[in-house]
Protein backbone atom coordinates (compact mmCIF):
# COMPACT_ATOMS: atom_id res chain seq x y z
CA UNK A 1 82.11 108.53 105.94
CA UNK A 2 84.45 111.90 107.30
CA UNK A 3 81.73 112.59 109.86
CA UNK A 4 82.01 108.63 111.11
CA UNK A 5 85.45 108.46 110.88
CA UNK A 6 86.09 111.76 112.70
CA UNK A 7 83.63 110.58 115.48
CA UNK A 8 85.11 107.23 115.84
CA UNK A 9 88.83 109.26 116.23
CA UNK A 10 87.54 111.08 118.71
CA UNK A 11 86.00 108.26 120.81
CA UNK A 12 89.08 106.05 120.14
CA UNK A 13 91.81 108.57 121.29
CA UNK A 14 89.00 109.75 124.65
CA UNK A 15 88.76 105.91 125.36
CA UNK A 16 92.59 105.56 125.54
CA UNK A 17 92.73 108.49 127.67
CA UNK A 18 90.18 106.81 130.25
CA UNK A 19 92.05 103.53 129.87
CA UNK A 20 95.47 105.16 130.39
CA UNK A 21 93.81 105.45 134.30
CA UNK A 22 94.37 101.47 134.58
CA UNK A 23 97.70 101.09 133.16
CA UNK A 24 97.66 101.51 129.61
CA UNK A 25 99.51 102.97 127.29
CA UNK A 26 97.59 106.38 125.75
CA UNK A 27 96.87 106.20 121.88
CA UNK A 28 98.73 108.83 119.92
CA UNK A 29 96.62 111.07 118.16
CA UNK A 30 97.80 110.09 114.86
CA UNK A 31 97.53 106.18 115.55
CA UNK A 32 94.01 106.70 116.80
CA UNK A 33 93.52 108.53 113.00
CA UNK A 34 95.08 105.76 111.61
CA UNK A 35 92.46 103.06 113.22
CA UNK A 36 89.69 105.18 112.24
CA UNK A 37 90.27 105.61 109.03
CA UNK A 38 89.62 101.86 109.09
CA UNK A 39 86.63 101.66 111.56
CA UNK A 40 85.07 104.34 110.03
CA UNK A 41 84.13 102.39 107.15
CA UNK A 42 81.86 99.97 109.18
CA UNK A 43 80.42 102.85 111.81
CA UNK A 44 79.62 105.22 108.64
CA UNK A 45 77.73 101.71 106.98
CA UNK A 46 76.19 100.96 110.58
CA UNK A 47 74.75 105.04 111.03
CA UNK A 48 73.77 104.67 107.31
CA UNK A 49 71.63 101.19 108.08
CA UNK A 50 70.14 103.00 111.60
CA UNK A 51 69.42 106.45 109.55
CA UNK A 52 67.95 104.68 107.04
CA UNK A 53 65.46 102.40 109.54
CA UNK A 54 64.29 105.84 111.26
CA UNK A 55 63.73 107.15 107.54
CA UNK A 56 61.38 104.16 106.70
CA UNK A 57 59.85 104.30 110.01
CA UNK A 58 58.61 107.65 109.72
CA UNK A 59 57.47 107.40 105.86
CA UNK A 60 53.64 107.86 106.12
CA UNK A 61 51.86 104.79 105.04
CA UNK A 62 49.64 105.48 102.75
């Protein structure tokens, strides 16, 4: 989960910065922490459920 939630701060508060180019306000820094601590549930569940797939995937069958 801090790894997920740390990426999706980063990509929230760079995406605000690109979107600030057509008008928008810019996310604060602390605001964008804010969301991720709640999107980060989901993306760390998500990377778990992908992770896991590439795991099973590569499991020799015997």
């Amino acid at each position: 989960y801090p790894f997920a939630a740390a990426a999706v701060w980063i990509n929230l508060f760079m995406l605000s910065l690109l979107a600030s180019w057509t008008g928008l306000p810019v996310l604060a820094p602390l605001r964008a922490a804010g969301a991720a601590l709640v999107l980060g549930v989901p993306a760390a569940w998500a990377s778990g459920r992908w992770i896991r797939g590439l795991m099973d995937r590569a499991r020799p069958r015997g």
